[in-house]
PDB file of N, CA and C in Angstrom:
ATOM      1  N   UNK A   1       0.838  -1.185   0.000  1.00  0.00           N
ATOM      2  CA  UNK A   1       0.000   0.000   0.000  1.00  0.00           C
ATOM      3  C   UNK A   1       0.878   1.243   0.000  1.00  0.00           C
ATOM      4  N   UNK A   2       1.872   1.334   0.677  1.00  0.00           N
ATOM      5  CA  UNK A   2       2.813   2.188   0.750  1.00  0.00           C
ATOM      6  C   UNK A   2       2.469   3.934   0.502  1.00  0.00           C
ATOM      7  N   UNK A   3       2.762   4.595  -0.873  1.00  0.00           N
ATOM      8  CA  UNK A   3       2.453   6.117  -0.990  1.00  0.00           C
ATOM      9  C   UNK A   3       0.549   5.639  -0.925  1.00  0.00           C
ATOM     10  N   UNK A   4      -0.038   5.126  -1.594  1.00  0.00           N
ATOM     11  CA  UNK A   4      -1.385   5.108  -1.558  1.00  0.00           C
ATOM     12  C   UNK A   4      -2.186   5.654   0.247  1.00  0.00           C
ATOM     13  N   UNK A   5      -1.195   5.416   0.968  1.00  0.00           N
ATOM     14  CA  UNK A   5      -2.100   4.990   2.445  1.00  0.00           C
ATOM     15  C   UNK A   5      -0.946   6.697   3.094  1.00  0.00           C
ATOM     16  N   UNK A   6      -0.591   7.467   2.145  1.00  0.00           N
ATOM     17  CA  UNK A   6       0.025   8.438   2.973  1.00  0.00           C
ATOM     18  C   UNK A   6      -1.264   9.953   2.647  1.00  0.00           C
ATOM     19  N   UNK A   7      -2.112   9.583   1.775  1.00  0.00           N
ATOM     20  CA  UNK A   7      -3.019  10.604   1.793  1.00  0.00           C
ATOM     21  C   UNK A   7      -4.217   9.602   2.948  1.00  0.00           C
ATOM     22  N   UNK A   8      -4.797  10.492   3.639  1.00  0.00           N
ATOM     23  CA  UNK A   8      -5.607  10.015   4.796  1.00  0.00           C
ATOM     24  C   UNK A   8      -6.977  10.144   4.241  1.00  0.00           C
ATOM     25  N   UNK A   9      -8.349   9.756   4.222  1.00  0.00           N
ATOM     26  CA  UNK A   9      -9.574   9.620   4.084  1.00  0.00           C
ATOM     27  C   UNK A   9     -10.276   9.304   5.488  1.00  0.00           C
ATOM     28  N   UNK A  10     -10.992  10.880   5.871  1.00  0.00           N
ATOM     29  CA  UNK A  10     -11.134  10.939   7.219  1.00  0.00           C
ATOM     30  C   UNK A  10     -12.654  10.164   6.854  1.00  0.00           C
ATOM     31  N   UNK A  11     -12.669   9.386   8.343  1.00  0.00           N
ATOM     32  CA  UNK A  11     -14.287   8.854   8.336  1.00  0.00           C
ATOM     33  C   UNK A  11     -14.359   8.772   9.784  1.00  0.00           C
ATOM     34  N   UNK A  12     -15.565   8.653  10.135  1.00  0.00           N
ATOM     35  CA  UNK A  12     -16.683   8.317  11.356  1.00  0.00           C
ATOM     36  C   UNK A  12     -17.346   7.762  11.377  1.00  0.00           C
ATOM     37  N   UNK A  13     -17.780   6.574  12.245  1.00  0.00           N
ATOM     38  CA  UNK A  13     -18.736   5.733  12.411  1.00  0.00           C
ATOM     39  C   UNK A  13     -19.319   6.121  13.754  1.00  0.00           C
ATOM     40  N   UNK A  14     -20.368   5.817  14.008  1.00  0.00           N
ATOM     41  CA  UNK A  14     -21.134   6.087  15.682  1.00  0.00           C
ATOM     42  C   UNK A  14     -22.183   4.919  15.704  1.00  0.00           C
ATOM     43  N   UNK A  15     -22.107   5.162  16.871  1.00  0.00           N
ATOM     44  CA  UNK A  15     -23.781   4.308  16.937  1.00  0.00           C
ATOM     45  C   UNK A  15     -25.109   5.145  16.865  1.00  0.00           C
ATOM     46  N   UNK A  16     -26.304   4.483  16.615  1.00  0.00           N
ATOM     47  CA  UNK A  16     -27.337   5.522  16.589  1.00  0.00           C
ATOM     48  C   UNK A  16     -27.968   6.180  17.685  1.00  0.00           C
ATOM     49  N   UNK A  17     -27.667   5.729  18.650  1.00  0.00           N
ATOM     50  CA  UNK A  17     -27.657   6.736  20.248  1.00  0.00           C
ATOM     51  C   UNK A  17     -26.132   6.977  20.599  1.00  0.00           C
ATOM     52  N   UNK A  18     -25.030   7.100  19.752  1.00  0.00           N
ATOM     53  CA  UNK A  18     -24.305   8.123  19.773  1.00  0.00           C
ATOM     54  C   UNK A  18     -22.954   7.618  20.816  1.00  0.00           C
ATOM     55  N   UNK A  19     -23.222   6.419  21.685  1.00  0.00           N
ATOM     56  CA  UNK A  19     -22.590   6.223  23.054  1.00  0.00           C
ATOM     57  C   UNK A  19     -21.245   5.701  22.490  1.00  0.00           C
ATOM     58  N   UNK A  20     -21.139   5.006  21.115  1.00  0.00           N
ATOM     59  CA  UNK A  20     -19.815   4.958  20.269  1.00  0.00           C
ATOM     60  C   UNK A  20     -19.747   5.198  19.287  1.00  0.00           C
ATOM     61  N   UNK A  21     -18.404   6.105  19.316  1.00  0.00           N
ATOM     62  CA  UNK A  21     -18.051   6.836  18.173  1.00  0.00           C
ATOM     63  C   UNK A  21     -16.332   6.471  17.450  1.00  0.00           C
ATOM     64  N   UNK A  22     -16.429   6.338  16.289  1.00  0.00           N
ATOM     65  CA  UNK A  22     -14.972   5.718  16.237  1.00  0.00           C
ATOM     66  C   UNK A  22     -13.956   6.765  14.768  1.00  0.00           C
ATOM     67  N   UNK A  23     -13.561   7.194  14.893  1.00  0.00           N
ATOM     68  CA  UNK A  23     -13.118   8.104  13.626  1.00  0.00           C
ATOM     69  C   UNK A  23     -12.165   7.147  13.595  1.00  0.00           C
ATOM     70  N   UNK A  24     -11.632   7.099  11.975  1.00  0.00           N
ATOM     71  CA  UNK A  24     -10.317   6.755  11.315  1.00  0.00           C
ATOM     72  C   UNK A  24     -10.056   6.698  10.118  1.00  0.00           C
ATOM     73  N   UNK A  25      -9.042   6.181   9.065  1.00  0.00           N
ATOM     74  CA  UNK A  25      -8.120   6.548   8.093  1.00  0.00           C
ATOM     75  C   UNK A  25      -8.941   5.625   6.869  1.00  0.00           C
ATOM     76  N   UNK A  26      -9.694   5.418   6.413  1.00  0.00           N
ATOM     77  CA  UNK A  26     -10.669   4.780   4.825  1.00  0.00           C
ATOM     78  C   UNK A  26      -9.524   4.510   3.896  1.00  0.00           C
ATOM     79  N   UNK A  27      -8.898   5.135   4.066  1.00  0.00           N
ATOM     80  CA  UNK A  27      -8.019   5.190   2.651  1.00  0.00           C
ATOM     81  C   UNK A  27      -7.962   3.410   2.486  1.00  0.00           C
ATOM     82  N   UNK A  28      -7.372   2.358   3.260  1.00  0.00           N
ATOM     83  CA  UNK A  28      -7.217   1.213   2.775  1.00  0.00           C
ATOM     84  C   UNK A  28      -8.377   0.642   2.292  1.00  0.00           C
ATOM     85  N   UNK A  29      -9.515   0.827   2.470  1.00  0.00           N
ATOM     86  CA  UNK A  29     -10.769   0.761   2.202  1.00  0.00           C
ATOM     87  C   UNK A  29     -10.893   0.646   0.742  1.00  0.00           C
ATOM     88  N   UNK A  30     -10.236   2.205   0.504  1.00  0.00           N
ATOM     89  CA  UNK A  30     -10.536   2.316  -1.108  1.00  0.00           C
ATOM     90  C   UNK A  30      -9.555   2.075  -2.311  1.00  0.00           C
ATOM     91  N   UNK A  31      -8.057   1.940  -1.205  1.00  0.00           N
ATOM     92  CA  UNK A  31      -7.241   1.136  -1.889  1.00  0.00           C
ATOM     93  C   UNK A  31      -7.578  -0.316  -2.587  1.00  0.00           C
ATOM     94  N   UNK A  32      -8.173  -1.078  -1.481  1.00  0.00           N
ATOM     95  CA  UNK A  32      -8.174  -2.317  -1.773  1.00  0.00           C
ATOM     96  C   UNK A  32      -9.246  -2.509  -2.740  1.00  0.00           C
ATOM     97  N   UNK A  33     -10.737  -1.641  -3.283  1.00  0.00           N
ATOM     98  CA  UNK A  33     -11.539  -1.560  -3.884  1.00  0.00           C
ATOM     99  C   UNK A  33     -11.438  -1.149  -5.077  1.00  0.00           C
ATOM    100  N   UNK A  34     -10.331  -0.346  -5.161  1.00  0.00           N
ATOM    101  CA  UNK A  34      -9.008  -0.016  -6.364  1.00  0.00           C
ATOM    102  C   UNK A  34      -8.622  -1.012  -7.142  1.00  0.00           C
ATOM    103  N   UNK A  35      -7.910  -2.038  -6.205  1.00  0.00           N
ATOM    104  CA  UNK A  35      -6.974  -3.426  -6.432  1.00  0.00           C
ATOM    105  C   UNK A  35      -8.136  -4.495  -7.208  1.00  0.00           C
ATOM    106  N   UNK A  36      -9.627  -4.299  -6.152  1.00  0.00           N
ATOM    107  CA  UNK A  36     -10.145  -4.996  -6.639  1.00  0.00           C
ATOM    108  C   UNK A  36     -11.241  -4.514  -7.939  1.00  0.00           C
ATOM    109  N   UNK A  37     -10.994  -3.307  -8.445  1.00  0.00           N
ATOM    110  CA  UNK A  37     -11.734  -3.360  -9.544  1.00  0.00           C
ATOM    111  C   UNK A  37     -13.156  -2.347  -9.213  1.00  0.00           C
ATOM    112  N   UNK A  38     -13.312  -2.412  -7.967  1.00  0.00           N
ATOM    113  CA  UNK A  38     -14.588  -2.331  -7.718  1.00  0.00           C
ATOM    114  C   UNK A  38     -14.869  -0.605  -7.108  1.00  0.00           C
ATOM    115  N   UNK A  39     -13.703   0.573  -7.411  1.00  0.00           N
ATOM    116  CA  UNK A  39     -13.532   1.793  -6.887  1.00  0.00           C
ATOM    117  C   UNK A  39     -14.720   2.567  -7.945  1.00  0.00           C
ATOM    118  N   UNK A  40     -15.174   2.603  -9.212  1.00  0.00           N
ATOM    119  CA  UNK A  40     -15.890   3.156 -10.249  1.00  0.00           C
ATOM    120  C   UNK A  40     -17.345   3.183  -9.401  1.00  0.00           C
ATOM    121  N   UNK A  41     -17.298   1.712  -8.848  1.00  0.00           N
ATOM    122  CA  UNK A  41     -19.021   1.397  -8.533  1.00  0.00           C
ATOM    123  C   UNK A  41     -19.216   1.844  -7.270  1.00  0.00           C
ATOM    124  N   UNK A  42     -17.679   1.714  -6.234  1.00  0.00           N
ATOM    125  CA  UNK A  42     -18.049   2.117  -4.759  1.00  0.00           C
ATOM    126  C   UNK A  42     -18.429   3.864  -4.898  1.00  0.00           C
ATOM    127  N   UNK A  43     -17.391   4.753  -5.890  1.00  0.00           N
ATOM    128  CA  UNK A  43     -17.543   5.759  -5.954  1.00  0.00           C
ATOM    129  C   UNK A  43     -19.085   6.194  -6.011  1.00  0.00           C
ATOM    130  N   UNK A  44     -19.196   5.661  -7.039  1.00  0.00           N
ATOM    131  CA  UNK A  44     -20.949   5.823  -7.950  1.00  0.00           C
ATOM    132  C   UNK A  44     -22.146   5.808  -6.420  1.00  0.00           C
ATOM    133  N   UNK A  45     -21.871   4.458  -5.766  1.00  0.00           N
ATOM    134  CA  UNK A  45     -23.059   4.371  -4.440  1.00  0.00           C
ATOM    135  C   UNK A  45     -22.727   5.765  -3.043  1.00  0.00           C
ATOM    136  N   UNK A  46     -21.238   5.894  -3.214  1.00  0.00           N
ATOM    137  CA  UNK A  46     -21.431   6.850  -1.948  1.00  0.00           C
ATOM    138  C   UNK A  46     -21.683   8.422  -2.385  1.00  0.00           C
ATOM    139  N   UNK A  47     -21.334   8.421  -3.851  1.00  0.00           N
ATOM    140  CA  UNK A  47     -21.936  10.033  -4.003  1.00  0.00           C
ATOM    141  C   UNK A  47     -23.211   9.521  -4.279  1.00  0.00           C
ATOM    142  N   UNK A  48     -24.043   8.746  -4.738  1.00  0.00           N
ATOM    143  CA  UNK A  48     -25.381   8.757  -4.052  1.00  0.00           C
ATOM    144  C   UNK A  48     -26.161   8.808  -3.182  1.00  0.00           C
ATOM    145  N   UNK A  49     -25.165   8.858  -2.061  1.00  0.00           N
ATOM    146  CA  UNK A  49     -25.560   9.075  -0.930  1.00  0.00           C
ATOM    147  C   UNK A  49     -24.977   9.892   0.055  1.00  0.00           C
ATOM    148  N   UNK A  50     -24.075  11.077  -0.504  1.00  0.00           N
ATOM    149  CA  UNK A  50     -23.623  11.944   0.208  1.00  0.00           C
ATOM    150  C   UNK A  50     -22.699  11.280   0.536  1.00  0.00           C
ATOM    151  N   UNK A  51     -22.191  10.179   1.067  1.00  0.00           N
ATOM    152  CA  UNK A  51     -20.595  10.013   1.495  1.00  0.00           C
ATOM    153  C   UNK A  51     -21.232   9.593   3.124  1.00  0.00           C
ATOM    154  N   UNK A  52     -22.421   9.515   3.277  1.00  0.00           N
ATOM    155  CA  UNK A  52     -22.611   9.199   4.357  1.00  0.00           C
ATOM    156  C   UNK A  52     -24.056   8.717   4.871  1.00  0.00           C
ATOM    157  N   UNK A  53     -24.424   7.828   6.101  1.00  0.00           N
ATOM    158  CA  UNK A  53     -25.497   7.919   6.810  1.00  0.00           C
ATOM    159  C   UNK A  53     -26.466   6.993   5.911  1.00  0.00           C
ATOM    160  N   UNK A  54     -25.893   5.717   4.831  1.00  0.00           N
ATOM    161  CA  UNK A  54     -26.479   5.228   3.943  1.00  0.00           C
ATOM    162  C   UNK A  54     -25.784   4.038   3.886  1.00  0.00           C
ATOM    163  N   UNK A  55     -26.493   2.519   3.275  1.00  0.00           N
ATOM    164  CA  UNK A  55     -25.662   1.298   3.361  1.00  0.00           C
ATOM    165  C   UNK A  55     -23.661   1.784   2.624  1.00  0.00           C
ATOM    166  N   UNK A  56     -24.093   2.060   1.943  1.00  0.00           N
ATOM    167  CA  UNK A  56     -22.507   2.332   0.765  1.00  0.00           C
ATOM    168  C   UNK A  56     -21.806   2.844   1.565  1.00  0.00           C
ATOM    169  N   UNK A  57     -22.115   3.989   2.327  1.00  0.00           N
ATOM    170  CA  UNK A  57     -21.107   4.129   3.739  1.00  0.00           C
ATOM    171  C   UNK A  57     -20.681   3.054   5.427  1.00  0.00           C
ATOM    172  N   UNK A  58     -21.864   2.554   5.046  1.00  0.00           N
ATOM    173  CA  UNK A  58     -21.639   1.639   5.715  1.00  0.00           C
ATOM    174  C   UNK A  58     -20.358   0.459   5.548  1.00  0.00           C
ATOM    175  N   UNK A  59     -20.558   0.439   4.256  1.00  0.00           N
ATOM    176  CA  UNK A  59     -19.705  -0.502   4.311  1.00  0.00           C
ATOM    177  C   UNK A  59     -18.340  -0.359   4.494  1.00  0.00           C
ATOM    178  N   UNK A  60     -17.953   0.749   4.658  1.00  0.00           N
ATOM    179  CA  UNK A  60     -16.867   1.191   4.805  1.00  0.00           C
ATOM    180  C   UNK A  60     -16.108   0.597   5.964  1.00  0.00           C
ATOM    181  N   UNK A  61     -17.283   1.608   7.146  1.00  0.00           N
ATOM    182  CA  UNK A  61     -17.068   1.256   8.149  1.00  0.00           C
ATOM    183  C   UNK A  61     -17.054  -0.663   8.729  1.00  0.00           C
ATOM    184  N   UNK A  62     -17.890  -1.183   8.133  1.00  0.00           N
ATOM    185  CA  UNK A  62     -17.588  -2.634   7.925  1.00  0.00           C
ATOM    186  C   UNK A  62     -16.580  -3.215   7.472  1.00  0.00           C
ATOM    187  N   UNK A  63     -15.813  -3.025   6.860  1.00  0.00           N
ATOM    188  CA  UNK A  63     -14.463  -3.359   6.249  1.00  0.00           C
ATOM    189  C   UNK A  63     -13.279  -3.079   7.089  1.00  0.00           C
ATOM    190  N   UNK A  64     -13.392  -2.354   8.408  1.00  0.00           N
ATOM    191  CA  UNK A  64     -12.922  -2.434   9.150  1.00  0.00           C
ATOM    192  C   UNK A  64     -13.068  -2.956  10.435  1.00  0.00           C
ATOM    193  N   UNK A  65     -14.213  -3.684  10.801  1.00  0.00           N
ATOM    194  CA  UNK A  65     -14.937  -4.251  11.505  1.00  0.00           C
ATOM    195  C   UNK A  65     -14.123  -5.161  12.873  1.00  0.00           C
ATOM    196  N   UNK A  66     -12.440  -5.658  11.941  1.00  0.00           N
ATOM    197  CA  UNK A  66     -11.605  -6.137  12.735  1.00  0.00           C
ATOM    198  C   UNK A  66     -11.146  -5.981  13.340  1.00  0.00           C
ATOM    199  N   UNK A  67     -10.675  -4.190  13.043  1.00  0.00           N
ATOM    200  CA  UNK A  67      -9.684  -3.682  13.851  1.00  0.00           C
ATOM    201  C   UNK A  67     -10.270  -2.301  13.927  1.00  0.00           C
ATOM    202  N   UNK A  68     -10.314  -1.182  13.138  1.00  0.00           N
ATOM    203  CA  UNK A  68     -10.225   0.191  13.614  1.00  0.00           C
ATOM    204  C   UNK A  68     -11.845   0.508  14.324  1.00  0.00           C
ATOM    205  N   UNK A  69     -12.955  -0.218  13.518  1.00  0.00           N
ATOM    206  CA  UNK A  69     -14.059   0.073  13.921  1.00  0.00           C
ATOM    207  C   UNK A  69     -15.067  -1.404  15.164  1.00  0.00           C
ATOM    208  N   UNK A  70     -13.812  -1.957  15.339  1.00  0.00           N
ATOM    209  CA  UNK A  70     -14.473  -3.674  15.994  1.00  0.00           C
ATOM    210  C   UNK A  70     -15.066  -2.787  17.718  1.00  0.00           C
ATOM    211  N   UNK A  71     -14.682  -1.906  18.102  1.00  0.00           N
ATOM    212  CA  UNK A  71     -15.530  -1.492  19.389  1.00  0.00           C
ATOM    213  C   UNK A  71     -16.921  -0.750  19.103  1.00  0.00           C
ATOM    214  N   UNK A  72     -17.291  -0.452  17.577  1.00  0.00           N
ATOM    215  CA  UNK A  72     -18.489   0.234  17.590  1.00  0.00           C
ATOM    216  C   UNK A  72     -19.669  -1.497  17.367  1.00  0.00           C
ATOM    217  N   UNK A  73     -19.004  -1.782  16.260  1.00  0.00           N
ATOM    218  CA  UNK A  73     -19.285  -3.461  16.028  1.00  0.00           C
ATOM    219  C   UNK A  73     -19.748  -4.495  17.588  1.00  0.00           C
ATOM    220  N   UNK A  74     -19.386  -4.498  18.313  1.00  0.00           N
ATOM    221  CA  UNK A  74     -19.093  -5.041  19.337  1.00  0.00           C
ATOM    222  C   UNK A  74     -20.290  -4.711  20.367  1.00  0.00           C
ATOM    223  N   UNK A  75     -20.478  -2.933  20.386  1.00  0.00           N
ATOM    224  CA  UNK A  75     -21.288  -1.967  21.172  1.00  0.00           C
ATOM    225  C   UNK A  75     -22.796  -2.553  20.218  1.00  0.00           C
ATOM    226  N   UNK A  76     -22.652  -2.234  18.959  1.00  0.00           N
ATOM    227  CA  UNK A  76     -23.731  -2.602  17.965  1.00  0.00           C
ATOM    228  C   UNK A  76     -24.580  -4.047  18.195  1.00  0.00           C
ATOM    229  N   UNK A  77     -23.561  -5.099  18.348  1.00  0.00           N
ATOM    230  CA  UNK A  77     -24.190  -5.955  18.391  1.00  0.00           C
ATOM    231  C   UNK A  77     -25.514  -5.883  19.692  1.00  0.00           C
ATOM    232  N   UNK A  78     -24.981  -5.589  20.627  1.00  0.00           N
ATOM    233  CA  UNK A  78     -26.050  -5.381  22.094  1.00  0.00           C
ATOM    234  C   UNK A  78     -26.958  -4.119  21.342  1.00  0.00           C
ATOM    235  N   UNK A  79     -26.743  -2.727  21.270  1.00  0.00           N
ATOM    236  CA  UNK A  79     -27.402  -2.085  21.456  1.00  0.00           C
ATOM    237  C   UNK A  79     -27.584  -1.278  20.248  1.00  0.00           C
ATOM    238  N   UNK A  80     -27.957  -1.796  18.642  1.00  0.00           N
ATOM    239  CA  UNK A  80     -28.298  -1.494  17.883  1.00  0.00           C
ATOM    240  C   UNK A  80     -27.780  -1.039  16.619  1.00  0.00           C
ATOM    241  N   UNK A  81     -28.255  -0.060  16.190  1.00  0.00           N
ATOM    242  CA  UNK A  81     -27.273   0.373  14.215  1.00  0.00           C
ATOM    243  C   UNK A  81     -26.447   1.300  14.839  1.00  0.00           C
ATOM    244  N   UNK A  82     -26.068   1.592  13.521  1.00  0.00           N
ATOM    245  CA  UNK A  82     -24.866   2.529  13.552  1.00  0.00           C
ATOM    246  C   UNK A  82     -25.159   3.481  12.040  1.00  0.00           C
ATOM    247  N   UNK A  83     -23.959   4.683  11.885  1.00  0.00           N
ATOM    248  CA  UNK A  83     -23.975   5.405  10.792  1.00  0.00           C
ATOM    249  C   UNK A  83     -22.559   5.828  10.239  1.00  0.00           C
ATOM    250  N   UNK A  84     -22.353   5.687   9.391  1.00  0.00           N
ATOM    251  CA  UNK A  84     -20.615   5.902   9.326  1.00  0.00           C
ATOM    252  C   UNK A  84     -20.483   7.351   8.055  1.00  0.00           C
ATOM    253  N   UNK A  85     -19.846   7.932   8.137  1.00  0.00           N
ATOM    254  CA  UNK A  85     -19.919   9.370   7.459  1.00  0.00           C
ATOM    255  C   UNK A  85     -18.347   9.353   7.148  1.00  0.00           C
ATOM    256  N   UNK A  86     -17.983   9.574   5.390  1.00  0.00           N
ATOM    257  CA  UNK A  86     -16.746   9.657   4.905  1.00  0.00           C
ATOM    258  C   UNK A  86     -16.332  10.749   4.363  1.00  0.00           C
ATOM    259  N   UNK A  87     -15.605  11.511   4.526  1.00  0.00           N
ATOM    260  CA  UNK A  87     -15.107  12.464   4.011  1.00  0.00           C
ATOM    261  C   UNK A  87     -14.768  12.878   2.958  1.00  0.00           C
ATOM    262  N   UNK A  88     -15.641  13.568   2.085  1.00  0.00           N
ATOM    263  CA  UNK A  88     -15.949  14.124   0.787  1.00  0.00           C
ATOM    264  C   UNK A  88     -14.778  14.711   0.081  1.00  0.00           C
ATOM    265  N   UNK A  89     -14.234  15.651   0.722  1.00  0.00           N
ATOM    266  CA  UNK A  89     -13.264  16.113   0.308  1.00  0.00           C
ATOM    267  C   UNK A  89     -11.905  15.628   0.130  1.00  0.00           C
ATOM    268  N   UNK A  90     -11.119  14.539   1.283  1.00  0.00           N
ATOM    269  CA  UNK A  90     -10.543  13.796   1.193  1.00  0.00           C
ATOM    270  C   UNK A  90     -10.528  12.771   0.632  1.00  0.00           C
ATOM    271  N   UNK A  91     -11.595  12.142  -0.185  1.00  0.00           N
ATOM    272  CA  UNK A  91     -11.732  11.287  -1.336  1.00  0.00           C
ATOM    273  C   UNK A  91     -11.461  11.771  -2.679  1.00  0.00           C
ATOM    274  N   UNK A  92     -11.616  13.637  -2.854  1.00  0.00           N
ATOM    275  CA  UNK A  92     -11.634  13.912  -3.870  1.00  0.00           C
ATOM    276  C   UNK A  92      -9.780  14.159  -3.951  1.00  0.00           C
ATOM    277  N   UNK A  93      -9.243  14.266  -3.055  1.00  0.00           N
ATOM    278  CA  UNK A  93      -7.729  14.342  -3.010  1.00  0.00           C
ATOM    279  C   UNK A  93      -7.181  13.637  -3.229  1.00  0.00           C
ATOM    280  N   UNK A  94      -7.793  11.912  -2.099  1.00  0.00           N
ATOM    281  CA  UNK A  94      -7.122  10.961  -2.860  1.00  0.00           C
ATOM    282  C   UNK A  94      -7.025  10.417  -4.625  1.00  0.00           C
ATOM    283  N   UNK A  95      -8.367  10.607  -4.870  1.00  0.00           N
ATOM    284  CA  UNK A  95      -8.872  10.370  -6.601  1.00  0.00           C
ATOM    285  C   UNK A  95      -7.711  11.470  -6.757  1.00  0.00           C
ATOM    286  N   UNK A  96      -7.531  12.845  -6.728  1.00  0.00           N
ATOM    287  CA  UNK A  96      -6.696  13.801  -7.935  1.00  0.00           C
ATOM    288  C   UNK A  96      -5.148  13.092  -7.481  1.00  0.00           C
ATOM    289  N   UNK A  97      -4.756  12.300  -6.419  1.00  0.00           N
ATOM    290  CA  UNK A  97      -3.488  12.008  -6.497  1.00  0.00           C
ATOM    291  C   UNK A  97      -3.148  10.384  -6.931  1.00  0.00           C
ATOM    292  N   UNK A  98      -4.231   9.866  -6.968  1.00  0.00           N
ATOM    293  CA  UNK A  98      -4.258   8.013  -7.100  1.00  0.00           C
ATOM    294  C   UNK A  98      -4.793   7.132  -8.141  1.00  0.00           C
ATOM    295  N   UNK A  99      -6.220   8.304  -8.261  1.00  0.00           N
ATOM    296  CA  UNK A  99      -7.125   7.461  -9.599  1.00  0.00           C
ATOM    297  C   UNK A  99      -7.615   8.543 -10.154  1.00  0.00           C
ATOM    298  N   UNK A 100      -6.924   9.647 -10.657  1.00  0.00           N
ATOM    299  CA  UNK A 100      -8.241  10.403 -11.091  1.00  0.00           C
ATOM    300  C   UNK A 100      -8.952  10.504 -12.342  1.00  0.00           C
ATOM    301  N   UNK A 101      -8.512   9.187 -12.931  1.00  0.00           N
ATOM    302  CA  UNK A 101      -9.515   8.578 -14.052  1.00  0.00           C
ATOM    303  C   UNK A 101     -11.026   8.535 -13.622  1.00  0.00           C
ATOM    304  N   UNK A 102     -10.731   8.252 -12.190  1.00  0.00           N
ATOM    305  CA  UNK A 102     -12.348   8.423 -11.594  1.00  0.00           C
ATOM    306  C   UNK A 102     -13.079   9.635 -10.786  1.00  0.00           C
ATOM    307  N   UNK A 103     -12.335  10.949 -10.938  1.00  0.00           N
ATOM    308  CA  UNK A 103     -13.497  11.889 -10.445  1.00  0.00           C
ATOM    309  C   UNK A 103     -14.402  12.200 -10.694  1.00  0.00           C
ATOM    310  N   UNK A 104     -14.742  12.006 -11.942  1.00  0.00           N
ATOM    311  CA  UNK A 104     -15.893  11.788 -13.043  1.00  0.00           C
ATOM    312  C   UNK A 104     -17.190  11.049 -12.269  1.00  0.00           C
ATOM    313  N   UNK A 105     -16.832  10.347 -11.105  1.00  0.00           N
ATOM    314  CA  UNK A 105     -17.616   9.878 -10.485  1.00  0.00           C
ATOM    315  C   UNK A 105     -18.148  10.531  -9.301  1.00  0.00           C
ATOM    316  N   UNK A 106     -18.039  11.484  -8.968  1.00  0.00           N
ATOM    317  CA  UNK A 106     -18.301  12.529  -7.809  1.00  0.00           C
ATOM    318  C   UNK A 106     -19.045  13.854  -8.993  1.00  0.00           C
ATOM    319  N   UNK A 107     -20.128  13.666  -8.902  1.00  0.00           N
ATOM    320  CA  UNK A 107     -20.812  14.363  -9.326  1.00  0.00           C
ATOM    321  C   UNK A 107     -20.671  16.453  -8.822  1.00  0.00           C
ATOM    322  N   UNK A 108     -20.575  16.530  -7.461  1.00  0.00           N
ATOM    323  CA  UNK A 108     -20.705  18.074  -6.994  1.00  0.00           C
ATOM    324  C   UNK A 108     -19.427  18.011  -6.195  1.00  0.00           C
ATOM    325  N   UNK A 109     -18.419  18.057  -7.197  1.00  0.00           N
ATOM    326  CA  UNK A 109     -16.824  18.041  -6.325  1.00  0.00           C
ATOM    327  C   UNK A 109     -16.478  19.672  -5.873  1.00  0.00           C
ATOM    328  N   UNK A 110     -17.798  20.444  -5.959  1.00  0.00           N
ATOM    329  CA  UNK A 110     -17.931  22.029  -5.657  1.00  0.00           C
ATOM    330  C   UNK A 110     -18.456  22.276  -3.846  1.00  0.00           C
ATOM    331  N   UNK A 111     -18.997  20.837  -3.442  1.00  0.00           N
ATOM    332  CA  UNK A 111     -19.819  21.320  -2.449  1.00  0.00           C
ATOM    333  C   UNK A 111     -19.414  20.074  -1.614  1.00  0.00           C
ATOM    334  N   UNK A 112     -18.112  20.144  -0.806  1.00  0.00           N
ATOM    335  CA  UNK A 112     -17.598  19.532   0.345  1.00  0.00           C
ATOM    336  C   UNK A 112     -17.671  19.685   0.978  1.00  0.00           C
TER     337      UNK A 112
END
């Protein structure tokens, strides 16, 4: 992963009464969705949904489930959903320095 994982992609996950909250670094997230082919389509679902508060963000936060986000996971299981919110602008940085064959996929790269 190396230069890929030195631009940061801020995100947040919480629970839906709020009692856990977990911020951290997406970028491997979208590295590996890169690797696998699948960055065009992830792009496409989270600007459909703002980048946040919607399954496509969710999954984000799921993909880390092991390690950065496993105490909201954990809290979740007992006491309900969660919402994970990714950072708009820092996706559009990583795309202009990594893929930006795909900004084309961020429809309002005006309103971060």
């Amino acid at each position: 992963m190396g230069l890929l994982k030195r631009i940061s992609i801020d995100a947040e996950a919480h629970s839906d009464d709020r009692a856990v909250k977990v911020e951290f670094d997406a970028s491997p997230y979208f590295y590996a969705e890169s690797e696998n082919g699948n960055l065009k389509q992830v792009l496409e679902n989270l600007d459909g949904c703002n980048f946040g508060c919607d399954y496509p963000a969710d999954c984000v936060a799921e993909f880390f489930s092991e390690n950065e986000t496993h105490s909201l996971f954990v809290y979740m299981a007992i006491n309900g959903g969660f919402e994970c919110n990714i950072g708009k602008a820092a996706v559009i940085k990583w795309l202009e320095a990594f893929a930006p064959e795909y900004m084309n996929c961020i429809k309002d790269k005006m309103n971060v």
